[in-house]
C-alpha atoms as a PDB file:
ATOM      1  CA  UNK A   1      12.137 -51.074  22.321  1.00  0.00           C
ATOM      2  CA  UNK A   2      14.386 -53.213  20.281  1.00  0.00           C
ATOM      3  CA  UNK A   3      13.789 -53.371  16.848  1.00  0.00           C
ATOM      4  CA  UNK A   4      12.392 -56.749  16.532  1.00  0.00           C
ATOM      5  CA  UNK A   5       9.814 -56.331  18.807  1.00  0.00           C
ATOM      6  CA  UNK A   6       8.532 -53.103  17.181  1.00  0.00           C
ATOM      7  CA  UNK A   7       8.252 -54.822  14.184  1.00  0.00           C
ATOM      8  CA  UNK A   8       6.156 -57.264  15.431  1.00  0.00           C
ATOM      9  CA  UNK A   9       2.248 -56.979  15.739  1.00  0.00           C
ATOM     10  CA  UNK A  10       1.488 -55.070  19.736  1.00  0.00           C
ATOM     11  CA  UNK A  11      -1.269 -57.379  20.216  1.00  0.00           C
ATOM     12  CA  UNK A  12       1.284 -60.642  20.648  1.00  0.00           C
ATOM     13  CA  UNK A  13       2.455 -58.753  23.539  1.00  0.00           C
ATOM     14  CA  UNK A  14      -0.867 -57.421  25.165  1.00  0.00           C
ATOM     15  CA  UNK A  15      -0.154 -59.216  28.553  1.00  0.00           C
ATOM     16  CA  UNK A  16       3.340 -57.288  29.093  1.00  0.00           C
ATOM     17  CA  UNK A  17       5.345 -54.437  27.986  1.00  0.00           C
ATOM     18  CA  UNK A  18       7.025 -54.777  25.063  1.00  0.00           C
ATOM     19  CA  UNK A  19       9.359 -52.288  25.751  1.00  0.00           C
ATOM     20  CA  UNK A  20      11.392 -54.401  28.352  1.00  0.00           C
ATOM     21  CA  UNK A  21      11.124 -57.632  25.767  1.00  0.00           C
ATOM     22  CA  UNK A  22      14.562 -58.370  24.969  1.00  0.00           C
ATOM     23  CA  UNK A  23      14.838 -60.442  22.140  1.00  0.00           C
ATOM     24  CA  UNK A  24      17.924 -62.700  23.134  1.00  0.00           C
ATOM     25  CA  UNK A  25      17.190 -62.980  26.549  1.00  0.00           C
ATOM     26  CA  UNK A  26      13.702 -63.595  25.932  1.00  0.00           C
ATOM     27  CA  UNK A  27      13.297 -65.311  22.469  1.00  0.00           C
ATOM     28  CA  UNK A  28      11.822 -68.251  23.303  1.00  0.00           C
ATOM     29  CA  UNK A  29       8.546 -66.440  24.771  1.00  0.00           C
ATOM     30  CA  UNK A  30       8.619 -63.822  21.742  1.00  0.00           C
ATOM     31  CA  UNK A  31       9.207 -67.311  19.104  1.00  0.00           C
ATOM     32  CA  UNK A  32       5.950 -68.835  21.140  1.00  0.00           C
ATOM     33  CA  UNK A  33       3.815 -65.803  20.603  1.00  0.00           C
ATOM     34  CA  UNK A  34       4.345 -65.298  16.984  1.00  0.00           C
ATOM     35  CA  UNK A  35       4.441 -69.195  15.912  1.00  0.00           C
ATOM     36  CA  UNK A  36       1.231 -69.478  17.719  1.00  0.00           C
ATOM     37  CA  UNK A  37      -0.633 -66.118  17.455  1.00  0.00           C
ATOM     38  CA  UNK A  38       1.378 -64.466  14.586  1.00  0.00           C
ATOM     39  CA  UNK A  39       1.065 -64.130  11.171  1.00  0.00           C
ATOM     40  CA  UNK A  40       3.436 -65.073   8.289  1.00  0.00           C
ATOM     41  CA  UNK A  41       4.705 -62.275   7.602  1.00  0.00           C
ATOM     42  CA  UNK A  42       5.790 -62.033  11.581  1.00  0.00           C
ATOM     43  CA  UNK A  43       6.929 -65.333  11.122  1.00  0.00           C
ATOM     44  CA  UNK A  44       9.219 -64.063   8.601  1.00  0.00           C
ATOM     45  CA  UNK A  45      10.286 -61.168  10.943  1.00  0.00           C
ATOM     46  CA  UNK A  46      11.226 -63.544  13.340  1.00  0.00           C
ATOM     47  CA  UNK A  47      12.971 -66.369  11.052  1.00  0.00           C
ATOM     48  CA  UNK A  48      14.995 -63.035   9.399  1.00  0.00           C
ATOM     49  CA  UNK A  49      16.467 -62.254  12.748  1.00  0.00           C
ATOM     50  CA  UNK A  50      17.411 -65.726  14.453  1.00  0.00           C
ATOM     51  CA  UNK A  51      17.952 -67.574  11.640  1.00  0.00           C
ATOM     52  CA  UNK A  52      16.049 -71.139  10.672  1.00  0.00           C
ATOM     53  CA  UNK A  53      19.021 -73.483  12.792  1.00  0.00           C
ATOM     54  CA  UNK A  54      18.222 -70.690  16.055  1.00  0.00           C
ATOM     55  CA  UNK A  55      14.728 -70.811  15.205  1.00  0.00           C
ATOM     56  CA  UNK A  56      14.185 -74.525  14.872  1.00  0.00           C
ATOM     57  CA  UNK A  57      16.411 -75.725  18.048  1.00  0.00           C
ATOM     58  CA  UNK A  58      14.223 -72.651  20.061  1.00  0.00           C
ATOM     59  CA  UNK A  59      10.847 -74.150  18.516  1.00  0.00           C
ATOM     60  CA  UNK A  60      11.464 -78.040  19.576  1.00  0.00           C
ATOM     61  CA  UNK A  61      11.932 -76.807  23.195  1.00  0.00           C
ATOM     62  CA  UNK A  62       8.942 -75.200  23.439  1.00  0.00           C
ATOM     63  CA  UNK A  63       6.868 -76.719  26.125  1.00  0.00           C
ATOM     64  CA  UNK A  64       3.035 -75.621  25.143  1.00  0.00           C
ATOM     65  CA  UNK A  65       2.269 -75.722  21.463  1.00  0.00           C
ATOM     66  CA  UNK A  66      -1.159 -76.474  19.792  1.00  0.00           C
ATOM     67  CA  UNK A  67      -0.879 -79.376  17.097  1.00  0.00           C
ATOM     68  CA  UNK A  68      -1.740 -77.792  14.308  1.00  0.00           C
ATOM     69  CA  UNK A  69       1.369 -75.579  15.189  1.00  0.00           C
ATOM     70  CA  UNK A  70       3.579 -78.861  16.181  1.00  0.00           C
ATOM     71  CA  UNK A  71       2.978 -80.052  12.362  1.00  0.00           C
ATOM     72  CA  UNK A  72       3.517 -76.897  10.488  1.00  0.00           C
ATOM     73  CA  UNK A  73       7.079 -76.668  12.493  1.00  0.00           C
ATOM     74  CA  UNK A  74       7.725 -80.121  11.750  1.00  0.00           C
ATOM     75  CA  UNK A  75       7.515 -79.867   8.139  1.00  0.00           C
ATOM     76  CA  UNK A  76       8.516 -76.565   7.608  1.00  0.00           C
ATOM     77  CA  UNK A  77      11.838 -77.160   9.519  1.00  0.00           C
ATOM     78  CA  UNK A  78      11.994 -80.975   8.406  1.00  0.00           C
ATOM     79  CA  UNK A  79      11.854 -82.412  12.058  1.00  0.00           C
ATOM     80  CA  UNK A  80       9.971 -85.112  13.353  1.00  0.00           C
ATOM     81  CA  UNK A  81       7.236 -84.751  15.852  1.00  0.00           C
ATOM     82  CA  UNK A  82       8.915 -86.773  18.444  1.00  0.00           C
ATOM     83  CA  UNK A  83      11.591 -84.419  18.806  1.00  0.00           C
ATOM     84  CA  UNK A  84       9.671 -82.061  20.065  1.00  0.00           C
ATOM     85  CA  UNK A  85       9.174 -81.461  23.553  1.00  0.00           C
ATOM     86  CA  UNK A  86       5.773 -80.151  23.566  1.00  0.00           C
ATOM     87  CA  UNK A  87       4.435 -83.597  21.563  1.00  0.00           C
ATOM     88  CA  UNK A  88       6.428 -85.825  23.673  1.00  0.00           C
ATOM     89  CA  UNK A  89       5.357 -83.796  27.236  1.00  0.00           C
ATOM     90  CA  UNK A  90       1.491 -83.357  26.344  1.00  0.00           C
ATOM     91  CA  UNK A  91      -0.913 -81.947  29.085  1.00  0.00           C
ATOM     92  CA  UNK A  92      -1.967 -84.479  31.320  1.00  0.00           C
ATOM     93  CA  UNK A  93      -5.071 -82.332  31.711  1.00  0.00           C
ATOM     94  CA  UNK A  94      -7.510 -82.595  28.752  1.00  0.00           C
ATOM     95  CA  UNK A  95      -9.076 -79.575  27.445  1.00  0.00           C
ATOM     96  CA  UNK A  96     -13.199 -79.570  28.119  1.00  0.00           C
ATOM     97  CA  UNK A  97     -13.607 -78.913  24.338  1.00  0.00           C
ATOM     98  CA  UNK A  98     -12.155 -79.082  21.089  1.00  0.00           C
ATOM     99  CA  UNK A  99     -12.791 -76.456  18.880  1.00  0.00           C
END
């Protein structure tokens, strides 16, 4: 297991094995998990290893973020929310329920 990934909280991963995560190849999935699941300190992890520019152009092509996500992203990295592609390509399907 690479050493990013070990250093991240198991549970993000709970659906797959983390030991076959590689964190190039697969950094946009390991960037969705912690932006939307992690913590800040995680968030850290992640933004120590990438870098903010990496991190930033990886987070606007992300294609399924909640909104509350979209807007901490957009002010954290000082982008506007119609550059990102998950604002600008919203489900067509509604949820049944906001919580």
């Amino acid at each position: 297991m690479d050493n990013l990934v070990s250093n991240l909280s198991p549970s993000l991963f709970w659906d797959c094995n983390p030991e076959i995560i590689n964190p190039e190849k697969n950094a946009p999935f390991i960037v969705e998990r912690v932006i939307s699941l992690g913590n800040l300190t995680e968030f850290k992890t992640i933004l120590d290893y990438y870098g903010k520019a990496r991190l930033r152009d990886i987070v606007i092509n992300l294609r399924d973020l909640d909104i509350r996500t979209i807007h901490f992203c957009s002010i954290y990295f000082k982008v506007p929310l119609t550059d990102f592609r998950c604002y600008e390509e919203k489900q067509s399907n509604k949820a049944h329920w906001n919580y």
